[in-house]
N, C-alpha and C. Protein backbone atom coordinates (compact mmCIF):
# COMPACT_ATOMS: atom_id res chain seq x y z
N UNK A 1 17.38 -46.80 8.95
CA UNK A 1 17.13 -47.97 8.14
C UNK A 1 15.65 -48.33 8.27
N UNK A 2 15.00 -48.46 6.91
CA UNK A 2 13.75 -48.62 7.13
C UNK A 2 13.54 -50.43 7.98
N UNK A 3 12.66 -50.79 8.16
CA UNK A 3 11.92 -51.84 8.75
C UNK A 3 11.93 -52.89 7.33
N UNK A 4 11.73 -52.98 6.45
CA UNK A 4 12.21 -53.80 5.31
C UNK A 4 13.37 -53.80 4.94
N UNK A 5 13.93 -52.97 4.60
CA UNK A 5 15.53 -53.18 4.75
C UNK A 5 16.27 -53.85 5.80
N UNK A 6 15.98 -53.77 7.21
CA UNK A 6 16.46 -54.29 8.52
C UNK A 6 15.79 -55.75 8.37
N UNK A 7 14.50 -55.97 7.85
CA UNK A 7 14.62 -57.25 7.35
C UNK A 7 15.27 -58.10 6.53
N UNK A 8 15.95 -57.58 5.21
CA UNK A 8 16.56 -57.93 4.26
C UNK A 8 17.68 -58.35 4.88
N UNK A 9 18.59 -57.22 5.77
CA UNK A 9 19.54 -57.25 6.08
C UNK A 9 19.95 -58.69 7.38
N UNK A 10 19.01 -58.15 8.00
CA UNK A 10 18.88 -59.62 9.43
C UNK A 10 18.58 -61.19 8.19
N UNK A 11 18.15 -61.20 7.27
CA UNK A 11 18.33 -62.06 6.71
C UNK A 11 19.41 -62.77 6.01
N UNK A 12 19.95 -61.64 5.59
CA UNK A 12 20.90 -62.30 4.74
C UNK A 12 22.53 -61.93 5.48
N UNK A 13 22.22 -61.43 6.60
CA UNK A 13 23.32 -62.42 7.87
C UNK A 13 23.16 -63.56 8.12
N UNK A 14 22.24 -64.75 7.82
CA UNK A 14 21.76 -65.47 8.38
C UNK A 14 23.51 -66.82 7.65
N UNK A 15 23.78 -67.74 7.91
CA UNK A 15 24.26 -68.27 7.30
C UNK A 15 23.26 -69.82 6.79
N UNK A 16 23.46 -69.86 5.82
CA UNK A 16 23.01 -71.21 4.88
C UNK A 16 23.74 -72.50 5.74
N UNK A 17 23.11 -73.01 5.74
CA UNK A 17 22.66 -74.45 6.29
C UNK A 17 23.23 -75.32 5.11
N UNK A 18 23.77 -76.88 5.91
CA UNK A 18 24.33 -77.92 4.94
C UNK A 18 23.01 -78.56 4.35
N UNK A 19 22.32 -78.57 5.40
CA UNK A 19 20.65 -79.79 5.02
C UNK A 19 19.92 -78.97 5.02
N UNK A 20 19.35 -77.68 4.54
CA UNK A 20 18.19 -77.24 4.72
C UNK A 20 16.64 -78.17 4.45
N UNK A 21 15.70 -77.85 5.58
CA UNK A 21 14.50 -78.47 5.34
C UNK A 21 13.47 -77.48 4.21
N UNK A 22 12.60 -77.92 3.32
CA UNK A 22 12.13 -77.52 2.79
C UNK A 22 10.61 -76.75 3.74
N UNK A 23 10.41 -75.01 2.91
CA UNK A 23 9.66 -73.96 4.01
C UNK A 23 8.84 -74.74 3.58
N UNK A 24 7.27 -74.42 4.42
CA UNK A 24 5.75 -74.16 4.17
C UNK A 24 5.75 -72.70 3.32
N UNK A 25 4.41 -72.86 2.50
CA UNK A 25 4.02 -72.04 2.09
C UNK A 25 3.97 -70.52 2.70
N UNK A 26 3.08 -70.59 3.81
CA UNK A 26 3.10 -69.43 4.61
C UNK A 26 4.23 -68.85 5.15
N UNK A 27 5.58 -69.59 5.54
CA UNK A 27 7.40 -68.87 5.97
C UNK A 27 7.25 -68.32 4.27
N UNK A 28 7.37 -69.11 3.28
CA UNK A 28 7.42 -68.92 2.11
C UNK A 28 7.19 -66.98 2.24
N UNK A 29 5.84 -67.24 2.43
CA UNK A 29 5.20 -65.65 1.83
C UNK A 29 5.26 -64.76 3.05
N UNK A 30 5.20 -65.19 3.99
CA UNK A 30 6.34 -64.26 4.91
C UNK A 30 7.34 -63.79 4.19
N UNK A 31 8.44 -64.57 3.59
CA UNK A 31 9.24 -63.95 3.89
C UNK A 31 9.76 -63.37 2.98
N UNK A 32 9.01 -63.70 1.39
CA UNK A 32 9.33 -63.01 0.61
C UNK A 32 8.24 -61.46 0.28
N UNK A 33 7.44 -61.65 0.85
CA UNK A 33 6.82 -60.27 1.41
C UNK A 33 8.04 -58.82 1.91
N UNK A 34 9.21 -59.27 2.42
CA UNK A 34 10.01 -58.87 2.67
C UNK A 34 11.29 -58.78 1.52
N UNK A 35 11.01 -59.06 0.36
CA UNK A 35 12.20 -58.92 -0.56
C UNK A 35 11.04 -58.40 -1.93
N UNK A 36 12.03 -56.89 -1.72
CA UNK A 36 11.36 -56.46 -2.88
C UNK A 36 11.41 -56.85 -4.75
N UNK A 37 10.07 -57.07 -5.32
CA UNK A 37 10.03 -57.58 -6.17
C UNK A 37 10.62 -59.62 -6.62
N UNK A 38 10.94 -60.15 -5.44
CA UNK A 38 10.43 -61.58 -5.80
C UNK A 38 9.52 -61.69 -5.44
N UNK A 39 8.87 -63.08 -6.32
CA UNK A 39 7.57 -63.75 -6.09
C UNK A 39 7.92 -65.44 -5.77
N UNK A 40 6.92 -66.03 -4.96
CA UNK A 40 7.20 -67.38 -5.10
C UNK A 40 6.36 -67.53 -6.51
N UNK A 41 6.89 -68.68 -7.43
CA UNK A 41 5.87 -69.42 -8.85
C UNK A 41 6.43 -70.92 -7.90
N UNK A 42 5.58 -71.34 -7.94
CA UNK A 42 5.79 -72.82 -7.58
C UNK A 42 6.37 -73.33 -6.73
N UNK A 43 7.93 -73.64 -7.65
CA UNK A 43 8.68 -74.58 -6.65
C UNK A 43 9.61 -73.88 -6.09
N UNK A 44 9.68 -72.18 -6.48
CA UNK A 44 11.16 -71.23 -6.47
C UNK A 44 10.65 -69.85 -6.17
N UNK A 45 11.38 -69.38 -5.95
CA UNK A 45 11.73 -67.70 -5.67
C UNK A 45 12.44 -67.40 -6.86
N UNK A 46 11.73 -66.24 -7.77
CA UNK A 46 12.29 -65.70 -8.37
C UNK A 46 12.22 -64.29 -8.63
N UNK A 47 13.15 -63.63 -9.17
CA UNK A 47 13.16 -61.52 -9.50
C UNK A 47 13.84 -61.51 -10.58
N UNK A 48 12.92 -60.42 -11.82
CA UNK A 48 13.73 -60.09 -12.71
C UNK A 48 14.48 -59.10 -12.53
N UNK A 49 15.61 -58.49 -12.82
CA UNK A 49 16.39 -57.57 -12.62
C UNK A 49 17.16 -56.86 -13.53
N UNK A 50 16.58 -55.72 -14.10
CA UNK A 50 16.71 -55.07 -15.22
C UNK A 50 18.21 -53.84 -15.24
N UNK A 51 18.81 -53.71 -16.21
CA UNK A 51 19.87 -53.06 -16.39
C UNK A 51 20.28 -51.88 -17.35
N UNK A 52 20.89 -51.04 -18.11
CA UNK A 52 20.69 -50.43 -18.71
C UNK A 52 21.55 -50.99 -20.32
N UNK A 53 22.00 -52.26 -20.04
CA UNK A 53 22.94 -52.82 -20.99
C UNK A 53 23.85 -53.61 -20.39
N UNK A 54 24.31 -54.56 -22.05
CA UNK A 54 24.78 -55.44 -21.42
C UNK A 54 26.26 -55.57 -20.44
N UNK A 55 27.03 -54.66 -19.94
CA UNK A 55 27.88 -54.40 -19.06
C UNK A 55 27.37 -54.69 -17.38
N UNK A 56 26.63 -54.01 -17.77
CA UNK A 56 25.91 -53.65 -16.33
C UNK A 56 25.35 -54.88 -15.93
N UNK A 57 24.24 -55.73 -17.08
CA UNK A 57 23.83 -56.87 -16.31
C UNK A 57 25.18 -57.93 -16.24
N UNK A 58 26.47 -57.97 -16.98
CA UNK A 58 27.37 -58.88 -16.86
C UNK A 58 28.00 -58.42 -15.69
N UNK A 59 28.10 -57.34 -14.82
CA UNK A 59 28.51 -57.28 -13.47
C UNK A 59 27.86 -57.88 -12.45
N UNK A 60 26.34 -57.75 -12.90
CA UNK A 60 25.86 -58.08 -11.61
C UNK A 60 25.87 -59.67 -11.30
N UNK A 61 25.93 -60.08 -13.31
CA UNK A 61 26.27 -61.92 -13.09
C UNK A 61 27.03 -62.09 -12.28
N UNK A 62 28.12 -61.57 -12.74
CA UNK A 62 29.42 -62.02 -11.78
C UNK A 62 29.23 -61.91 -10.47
N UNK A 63 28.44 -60.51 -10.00
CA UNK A 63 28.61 -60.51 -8.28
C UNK A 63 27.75 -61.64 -8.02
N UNK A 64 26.61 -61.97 -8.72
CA UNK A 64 25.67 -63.10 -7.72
C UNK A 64 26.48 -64.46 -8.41
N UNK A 65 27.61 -64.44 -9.00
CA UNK A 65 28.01 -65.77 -9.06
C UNK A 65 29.28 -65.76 -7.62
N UNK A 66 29.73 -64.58 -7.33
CA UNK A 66 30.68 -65.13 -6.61
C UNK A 66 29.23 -64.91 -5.47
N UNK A 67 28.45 -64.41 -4.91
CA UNK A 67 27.47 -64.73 -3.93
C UNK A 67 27.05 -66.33 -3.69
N UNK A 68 26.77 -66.93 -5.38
CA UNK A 68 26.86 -68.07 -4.71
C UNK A 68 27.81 -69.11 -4.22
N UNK A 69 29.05 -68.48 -4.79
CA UNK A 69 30.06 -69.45 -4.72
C UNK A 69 30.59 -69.38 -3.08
N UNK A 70 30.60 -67.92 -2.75
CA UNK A 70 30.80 -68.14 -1.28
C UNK A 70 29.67 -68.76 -0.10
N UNK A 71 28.68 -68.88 -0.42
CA UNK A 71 27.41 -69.77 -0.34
C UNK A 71 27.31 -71.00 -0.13
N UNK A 72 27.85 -71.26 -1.41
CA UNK A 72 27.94 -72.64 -1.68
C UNK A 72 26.52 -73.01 -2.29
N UNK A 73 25.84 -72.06 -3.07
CA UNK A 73 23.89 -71.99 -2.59
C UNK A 73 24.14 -71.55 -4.31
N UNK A 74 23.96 -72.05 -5.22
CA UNK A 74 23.34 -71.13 -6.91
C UNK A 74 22.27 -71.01 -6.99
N UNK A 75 21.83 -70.51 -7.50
CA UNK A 75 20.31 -69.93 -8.64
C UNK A 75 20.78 -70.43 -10.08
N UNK A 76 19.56 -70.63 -10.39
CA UNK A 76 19.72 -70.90 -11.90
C UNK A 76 19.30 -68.77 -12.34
N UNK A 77 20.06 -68.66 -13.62
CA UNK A 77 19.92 -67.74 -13.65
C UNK A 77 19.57 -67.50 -15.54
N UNK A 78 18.74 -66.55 -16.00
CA UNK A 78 18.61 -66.66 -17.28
C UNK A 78 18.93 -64.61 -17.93
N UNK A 79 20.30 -64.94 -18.44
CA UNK A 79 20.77 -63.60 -18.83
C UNK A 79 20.51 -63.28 -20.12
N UNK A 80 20.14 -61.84 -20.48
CA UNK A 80 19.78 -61.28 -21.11
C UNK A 80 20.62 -59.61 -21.78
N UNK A 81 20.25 -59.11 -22.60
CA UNK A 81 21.31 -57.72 -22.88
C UNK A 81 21.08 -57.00 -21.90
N UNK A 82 19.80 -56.88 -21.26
CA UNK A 82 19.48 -55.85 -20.15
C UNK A 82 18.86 -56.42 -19.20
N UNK A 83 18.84 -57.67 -18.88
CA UNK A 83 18.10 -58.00 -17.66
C UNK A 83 18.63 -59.27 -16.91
N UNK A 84 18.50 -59.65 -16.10
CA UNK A 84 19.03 -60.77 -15.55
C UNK A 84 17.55 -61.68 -14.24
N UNK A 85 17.26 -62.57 -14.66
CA UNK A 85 16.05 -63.75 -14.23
C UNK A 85 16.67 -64.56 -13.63
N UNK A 86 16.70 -64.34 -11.59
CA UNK A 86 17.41 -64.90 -10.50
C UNK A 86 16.56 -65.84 -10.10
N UNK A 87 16.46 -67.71 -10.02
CA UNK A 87 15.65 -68.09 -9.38
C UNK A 87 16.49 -68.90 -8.85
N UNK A 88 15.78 -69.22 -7.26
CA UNK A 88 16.09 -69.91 -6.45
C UNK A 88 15.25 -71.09 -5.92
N UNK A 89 15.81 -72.50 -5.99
CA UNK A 89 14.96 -73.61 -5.52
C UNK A 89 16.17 -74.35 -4.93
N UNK A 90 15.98 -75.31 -3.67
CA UNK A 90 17.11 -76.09 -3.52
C UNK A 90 16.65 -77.78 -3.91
N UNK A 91 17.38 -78.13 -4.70
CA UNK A 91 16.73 -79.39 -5.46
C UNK A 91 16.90 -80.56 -4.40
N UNK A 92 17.66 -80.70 -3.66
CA UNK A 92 17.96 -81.61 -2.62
C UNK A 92 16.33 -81.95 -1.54
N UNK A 93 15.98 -80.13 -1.55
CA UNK A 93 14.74 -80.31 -0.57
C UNK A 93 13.20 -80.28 -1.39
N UNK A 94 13.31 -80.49 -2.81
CA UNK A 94 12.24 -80.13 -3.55
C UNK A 94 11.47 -79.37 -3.40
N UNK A 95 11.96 -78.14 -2.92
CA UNK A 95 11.21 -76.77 -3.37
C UNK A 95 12.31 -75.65 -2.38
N UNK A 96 11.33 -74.83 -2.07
CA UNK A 96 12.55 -73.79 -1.49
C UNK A 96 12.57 -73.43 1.02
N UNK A 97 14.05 -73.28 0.65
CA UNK A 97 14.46 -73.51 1.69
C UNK A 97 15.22 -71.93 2.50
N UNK A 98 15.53 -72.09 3.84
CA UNK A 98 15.70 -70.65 4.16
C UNK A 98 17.04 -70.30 3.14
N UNK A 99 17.74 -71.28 2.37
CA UNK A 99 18.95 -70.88 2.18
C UNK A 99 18.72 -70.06 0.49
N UNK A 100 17.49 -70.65 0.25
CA UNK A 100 16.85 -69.68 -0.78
C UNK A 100 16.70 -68.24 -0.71
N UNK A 101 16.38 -68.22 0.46
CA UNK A 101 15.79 -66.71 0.88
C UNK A 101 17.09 -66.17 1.38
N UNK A 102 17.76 -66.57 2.76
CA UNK A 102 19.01 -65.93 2.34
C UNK A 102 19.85 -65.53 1.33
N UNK A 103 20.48 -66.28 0.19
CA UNK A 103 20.99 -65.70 -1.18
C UNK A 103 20.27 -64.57 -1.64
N UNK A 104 18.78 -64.87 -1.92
CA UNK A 104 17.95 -63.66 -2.38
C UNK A 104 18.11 -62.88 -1.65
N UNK A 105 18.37 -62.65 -0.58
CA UNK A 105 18.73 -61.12 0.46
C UNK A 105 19.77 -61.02 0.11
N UNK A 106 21.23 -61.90 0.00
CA UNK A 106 21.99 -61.61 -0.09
C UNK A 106 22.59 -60.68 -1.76
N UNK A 107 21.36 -60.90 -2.57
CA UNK A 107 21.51 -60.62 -3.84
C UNK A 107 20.92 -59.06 -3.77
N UNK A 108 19.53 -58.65 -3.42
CA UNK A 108 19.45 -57.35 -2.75
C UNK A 108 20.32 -56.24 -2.68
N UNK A 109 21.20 -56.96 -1.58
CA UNK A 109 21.95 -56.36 -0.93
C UNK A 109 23.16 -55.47 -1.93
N UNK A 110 23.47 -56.28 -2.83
CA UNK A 110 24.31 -55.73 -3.92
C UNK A 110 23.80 -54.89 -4.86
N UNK A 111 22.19 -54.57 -4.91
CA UNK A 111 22.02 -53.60 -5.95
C UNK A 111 21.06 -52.32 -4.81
N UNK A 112 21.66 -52.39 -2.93
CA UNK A 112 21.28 -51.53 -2.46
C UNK A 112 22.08 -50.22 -2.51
């Protein structure tokens, strides 16, 4: 297992928190340095995630909807015929929190 992957993975064992505190910038880019293809924009973590049609991206809806539902953690998400636009902010903490970054590993994880 590479050293980014063993990161991904140690992450998104992590379990989500009832109160998460909102990161600093720098945990921020830590730690998405470690998840391939998100970026922080602002207030969120987000990855586009491309498919070969629309089947394929309506599976993967579904898996990151039951991801969040066992979570308890959503993304707003913006679907497309071939792509799917995952972002993560927790509105409670006005901007993003570890439970951000966990889901996003945990979302990874399903198209490893």
């Amino acid at each position: 297992m590479s050293e980014a992957t063993a990161a991904v993975e140690a992450l998104a064992r992590q379990a989500c928190a009832r109160s998460a505190a909102r990161l600093s910038d720098q945990a921020i880019a830590d730690a998405v340095a470690a998840l391939p293809g998100w970026s922080h924009v602002a207030d969120r973590i987000a990855k586009t995630f491309r498919f070969a049609g629309w089947h394929e991206t309506m599976a993967f809806v579904n898996a990151v909807a039951w991801v969040a539902e066992r979570a308890d953690h959503h993304p707003d998400l913006s679907v497309h015929f071939n792509r799917c636009v995952v972002s993560y902010s927790t509105h409670d903490a006005g901007g993003i929190t570890q439970n951000d970054l966990i889901c996003a590993a945990r979302i990874e994880r399903l198209l490893a």
